[in-house]
C-alpha atoms as a PDB file:
ATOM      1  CA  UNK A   1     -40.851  34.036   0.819  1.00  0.00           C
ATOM      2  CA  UNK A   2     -37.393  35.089  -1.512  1.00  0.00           C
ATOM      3  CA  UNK A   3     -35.891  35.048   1.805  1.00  0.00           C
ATOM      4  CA  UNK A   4     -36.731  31.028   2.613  1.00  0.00           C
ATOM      5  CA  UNK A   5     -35.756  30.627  -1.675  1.00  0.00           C
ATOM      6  CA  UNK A   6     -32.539  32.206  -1.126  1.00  0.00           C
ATOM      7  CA  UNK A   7     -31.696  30.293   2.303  1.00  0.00           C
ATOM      8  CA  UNK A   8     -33.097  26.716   0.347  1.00  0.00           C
ATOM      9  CA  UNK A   9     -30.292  27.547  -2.501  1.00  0.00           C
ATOM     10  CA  UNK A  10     -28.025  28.403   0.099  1.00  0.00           C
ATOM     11  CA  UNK A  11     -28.190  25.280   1.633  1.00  0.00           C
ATOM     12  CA  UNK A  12     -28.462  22.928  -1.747  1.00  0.00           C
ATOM     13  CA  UNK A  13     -25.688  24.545  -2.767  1.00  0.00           C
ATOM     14  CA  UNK A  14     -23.720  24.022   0.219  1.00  0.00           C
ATOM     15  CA  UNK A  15     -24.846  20.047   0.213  1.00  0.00           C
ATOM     16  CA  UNK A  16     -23.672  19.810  -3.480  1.00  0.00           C
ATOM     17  CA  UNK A  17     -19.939  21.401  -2.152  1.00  0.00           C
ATOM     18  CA  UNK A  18     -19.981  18.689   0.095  1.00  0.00           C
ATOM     19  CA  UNK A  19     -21.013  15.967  -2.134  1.00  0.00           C
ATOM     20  CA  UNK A  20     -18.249  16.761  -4.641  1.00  0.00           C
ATOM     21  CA  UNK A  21     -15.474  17.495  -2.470  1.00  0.00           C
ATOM     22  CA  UNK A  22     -16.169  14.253   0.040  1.00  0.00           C
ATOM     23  CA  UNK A  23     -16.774  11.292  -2.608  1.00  0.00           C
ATOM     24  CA  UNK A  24     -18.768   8.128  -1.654  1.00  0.00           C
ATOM     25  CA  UNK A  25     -16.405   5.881  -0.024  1.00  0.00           C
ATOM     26  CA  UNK A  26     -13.345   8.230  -0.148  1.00  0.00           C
ATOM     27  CA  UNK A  27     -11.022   6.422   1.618  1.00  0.00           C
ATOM     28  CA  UNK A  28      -8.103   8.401   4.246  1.00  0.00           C
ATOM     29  CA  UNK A  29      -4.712   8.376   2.512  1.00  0.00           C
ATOM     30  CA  UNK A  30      -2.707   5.124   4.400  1.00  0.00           C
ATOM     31  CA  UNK A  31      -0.671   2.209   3.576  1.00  0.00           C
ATOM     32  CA  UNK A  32      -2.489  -0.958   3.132  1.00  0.00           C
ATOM     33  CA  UNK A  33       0.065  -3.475   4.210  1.00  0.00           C
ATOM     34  CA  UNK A  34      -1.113  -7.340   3.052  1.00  0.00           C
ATOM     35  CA  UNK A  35       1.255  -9.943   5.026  1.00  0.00           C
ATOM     36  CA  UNK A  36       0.845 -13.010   6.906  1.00  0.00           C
ATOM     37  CA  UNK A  37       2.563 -13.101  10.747  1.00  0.00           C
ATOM     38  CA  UNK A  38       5.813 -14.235   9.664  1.00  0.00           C
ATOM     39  CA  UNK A  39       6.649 -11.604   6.839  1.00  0.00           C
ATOM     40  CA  UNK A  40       5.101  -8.999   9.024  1.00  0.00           C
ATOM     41  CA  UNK A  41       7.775 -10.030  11.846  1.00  0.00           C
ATOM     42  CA  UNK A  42      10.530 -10.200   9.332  1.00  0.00           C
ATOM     43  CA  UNK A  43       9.139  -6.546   8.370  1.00  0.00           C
ATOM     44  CA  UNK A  44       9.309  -4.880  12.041  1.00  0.00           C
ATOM     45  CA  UNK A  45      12.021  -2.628  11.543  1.00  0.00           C
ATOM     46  CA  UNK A  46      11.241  -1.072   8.508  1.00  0.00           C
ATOM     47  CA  UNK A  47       7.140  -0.683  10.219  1.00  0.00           C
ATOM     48  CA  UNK A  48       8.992   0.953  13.496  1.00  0.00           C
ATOM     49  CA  UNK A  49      10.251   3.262  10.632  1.00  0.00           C
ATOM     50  CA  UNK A  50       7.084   3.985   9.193  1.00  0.00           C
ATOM     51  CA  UNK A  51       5.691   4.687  12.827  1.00  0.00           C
ATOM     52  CA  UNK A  52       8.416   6.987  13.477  1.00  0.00           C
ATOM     53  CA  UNK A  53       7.800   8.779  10.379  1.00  0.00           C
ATOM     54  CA  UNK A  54       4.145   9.186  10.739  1.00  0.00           C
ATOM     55  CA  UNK A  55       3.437   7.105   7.672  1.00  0.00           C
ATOM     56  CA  UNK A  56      -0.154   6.031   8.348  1.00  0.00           C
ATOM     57  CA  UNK A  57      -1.022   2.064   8.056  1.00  0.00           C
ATOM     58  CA  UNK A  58      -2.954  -0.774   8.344  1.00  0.00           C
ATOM     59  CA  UNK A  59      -2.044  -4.381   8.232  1.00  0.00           C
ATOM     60  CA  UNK A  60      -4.064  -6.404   7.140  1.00  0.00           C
ATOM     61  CA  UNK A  61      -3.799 -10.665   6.157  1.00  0.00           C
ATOM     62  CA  UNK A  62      -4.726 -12.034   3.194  1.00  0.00           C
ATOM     63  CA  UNK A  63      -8.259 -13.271   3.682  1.00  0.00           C
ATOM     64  CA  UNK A  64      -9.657  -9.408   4.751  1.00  0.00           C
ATOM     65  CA  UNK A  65      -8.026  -8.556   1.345  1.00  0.00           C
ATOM     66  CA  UNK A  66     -11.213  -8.445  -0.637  1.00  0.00           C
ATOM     67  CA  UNK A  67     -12.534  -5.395   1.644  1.00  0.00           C
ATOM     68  CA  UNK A  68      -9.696  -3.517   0.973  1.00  0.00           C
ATOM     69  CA  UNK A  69      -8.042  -4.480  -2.566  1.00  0.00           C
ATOM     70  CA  UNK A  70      -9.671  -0.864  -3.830  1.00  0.00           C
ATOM     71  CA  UNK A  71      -7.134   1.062  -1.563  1.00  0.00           C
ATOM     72  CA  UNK A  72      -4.672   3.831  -3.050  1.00  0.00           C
ATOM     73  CA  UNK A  73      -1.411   2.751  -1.932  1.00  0.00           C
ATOM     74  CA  UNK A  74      -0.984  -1.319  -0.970  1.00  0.00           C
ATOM     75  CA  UNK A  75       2.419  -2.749  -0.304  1.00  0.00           C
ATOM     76  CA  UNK A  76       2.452  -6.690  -0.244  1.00  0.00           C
ATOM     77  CA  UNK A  77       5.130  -8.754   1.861  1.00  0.00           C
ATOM     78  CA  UNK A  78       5.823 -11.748   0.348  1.00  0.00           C
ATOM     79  CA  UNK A  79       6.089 -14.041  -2.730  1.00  0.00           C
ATOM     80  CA  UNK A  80       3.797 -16.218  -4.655  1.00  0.00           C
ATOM     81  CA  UNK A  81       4.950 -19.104  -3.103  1.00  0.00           C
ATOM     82  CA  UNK A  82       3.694 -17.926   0.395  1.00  0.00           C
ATOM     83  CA  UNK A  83       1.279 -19.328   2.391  1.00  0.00           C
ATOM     84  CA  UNK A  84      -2.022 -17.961   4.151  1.00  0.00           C
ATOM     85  CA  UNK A  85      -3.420 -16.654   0.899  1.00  0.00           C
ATOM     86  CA  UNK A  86      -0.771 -14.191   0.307  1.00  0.00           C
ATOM     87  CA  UNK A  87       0.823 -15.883  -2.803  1.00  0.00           C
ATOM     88  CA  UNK A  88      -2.611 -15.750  -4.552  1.00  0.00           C
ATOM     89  CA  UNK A  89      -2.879 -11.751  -4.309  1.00  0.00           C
ATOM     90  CA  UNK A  90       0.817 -11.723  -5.170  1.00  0.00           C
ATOM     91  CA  UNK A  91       0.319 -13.975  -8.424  1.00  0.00           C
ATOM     92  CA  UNK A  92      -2.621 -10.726  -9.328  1.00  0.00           C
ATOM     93  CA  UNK A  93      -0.378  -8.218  -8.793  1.00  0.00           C
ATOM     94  CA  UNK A  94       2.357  -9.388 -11.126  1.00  0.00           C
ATOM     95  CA  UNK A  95       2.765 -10.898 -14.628  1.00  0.00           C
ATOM     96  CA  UNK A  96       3.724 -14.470 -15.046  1.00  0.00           C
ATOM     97  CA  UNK A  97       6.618 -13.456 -15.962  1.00  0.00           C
ATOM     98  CA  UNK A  98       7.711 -11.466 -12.777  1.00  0.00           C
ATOM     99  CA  UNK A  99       5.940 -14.602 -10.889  1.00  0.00           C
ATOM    100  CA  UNK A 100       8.095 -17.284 -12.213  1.00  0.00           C
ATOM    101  CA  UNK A 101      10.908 -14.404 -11.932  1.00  0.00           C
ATOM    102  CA  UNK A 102      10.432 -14.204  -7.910  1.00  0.00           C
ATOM    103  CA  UNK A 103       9.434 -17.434  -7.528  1.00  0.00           C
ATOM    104  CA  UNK A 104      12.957 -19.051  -8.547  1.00  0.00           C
ATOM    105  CA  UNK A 105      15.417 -19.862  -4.890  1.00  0.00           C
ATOM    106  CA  UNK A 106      17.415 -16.720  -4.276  1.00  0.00           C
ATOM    107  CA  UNK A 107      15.400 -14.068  -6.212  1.00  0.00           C
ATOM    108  CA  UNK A 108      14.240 -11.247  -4.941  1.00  0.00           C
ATOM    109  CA  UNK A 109      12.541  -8.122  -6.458  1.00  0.00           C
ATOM    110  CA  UNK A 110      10.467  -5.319  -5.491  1.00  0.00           C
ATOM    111  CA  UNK A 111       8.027  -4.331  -7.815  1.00  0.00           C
ATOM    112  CA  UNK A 112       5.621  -0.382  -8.402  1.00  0.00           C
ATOM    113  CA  UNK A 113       2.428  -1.851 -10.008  1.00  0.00           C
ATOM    114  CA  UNK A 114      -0.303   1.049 -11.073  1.00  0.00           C
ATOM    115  CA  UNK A 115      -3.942   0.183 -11.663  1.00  0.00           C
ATOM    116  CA  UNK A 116      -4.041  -3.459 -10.189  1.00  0.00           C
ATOM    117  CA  UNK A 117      -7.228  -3.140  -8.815  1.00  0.00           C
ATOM    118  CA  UNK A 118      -8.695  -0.005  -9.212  1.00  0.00           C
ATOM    119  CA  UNK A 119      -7.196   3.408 -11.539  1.00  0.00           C
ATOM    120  CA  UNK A 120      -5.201   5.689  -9.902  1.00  0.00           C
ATOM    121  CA  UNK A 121      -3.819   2.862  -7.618  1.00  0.00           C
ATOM    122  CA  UNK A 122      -0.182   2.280  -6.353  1.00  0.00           C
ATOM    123  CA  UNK A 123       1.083  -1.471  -5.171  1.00  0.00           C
ATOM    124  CA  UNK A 124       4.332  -1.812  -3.759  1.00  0.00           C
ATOM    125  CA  UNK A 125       5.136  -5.659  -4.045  1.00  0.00           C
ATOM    126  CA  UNK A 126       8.341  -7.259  -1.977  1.00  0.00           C
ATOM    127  CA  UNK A 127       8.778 -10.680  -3.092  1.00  0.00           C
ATOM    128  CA  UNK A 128      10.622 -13.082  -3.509  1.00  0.00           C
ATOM    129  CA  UNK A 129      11.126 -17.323  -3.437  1.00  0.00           C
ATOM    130  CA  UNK A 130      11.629 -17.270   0.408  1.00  0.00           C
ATOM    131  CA  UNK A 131       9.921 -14.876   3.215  1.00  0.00           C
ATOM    132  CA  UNK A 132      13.843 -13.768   3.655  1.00  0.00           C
ATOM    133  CA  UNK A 133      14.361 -13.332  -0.278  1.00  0.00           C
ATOM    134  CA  UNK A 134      11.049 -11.099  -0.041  1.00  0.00           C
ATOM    135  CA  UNK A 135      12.468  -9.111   2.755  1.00  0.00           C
ATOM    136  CA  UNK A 136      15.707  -8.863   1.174  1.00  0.00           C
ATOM    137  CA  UNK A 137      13.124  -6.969  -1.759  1.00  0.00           C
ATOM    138  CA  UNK A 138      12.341  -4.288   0.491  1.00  0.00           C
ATOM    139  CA  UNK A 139      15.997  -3.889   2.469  1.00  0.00           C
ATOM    140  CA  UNK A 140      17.938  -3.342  -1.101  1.00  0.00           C
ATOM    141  CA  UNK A 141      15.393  -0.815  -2.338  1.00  0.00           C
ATOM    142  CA  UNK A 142      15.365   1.325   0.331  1.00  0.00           C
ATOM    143  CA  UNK A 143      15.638   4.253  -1.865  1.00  0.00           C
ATOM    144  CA  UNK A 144      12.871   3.237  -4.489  1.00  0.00           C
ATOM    145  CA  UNK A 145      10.491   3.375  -1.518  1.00  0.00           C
ATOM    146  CA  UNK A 146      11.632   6.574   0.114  1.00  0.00           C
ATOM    147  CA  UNK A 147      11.269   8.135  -2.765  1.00  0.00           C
ATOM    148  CA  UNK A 148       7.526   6.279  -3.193  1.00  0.00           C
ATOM    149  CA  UNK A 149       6.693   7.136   0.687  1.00  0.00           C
ATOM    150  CA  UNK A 150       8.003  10.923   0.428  1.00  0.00           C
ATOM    151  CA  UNK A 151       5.768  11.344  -2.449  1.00  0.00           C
ATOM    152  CA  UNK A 152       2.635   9.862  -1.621  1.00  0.00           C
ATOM    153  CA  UNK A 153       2.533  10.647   2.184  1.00  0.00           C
ATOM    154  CA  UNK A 154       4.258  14.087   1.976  1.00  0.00           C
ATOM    155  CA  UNK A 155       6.937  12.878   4.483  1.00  0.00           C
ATOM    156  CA  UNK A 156      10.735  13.562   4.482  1.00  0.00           C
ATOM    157  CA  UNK A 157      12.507  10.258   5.379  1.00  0.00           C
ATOM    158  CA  UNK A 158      16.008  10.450   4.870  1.00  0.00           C
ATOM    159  CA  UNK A 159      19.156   7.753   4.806  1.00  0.00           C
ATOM    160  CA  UNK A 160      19.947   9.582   8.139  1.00  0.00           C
ATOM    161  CA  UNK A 161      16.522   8.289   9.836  1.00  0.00           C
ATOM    162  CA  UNK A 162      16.956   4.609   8.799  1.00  0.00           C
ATOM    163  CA  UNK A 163      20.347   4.592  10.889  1.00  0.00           C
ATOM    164  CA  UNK A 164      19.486   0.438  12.339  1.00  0.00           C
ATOM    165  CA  UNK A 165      17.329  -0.316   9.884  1.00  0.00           C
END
């Protein structure tokens, strides 16, 4: 009988362990990338780079958004004037300010937002007033991201492994 006691706290205990240490809908450590088809094609050599580097992804477009706004790290391609629903998240992510900011001809910025969505969360935005102002965003801040890649994903990309990009 203290045998079957001690095996039933055994295995409670071991359940608890589990509970704790696996969350209700923990979520595996990826990039969310939001774009429409015509960002995301703009965006091919810089996601041939995160496939080189192991960087784990998933594209999504806008109107699956919902499912996944609660995900750590989300980088958005685009600006709030873009079409296909990707303006709209855009326009959440950032201030007013920053909107009308990106939203002027020839502007470009990327943008680290923390806590959109959920606490604890990381959004990468690269807009601008043009799909190729919004890519600009993410070419001239190469660094910025490194840095934000190398830390979240425990990677190591380097200046030397963008060589082409």
């Amino acid at each position: 009988m203290k045998a079957v006691k001690f095996e039933m706290l055994i295995v409670i205990g071991l359940v608890v362990c589990l509970v704790f240490a696996y969350p209700v809908g923990a979520q595996q450590k990826r990039l969310l990338i939001v774009a429409n088809d015509a960002n995301y094609a703009l965006a091919q050599p810089w996601i041939g780079l995160l496939e080189g580097e192991s960087v784990p992804f998933l594209r999504i477009k806008a109107p699956e958004f919902e499912k996944y706004k609660n995900e750590r790290y989300i980088a958005i391609l685009g600006g709030p004037n873009e079409t296909e629903g990707i303006g709209d998240i855009v326009k959440k992510a950032l201030t007013k300010e920053e909107v009308d900011f990106v939203s002027q001809p020839g502007n470009n910025k990327m943008y680290l937002k923390n806590d959109v969505w959920q606490s604890g969360q990381r959004v990468l935005v690269f807009a601008g007033g043009t799909k190729e102002a919004a890519a600009r965003a993410r070419t001239s801040n190469r660094e910025k991201w490194i840095g934000y890649l190398n830390e979240w994903f425990d990677t190591q990309i380097s200046a030397e492994s963008m060589v082409g990009y």
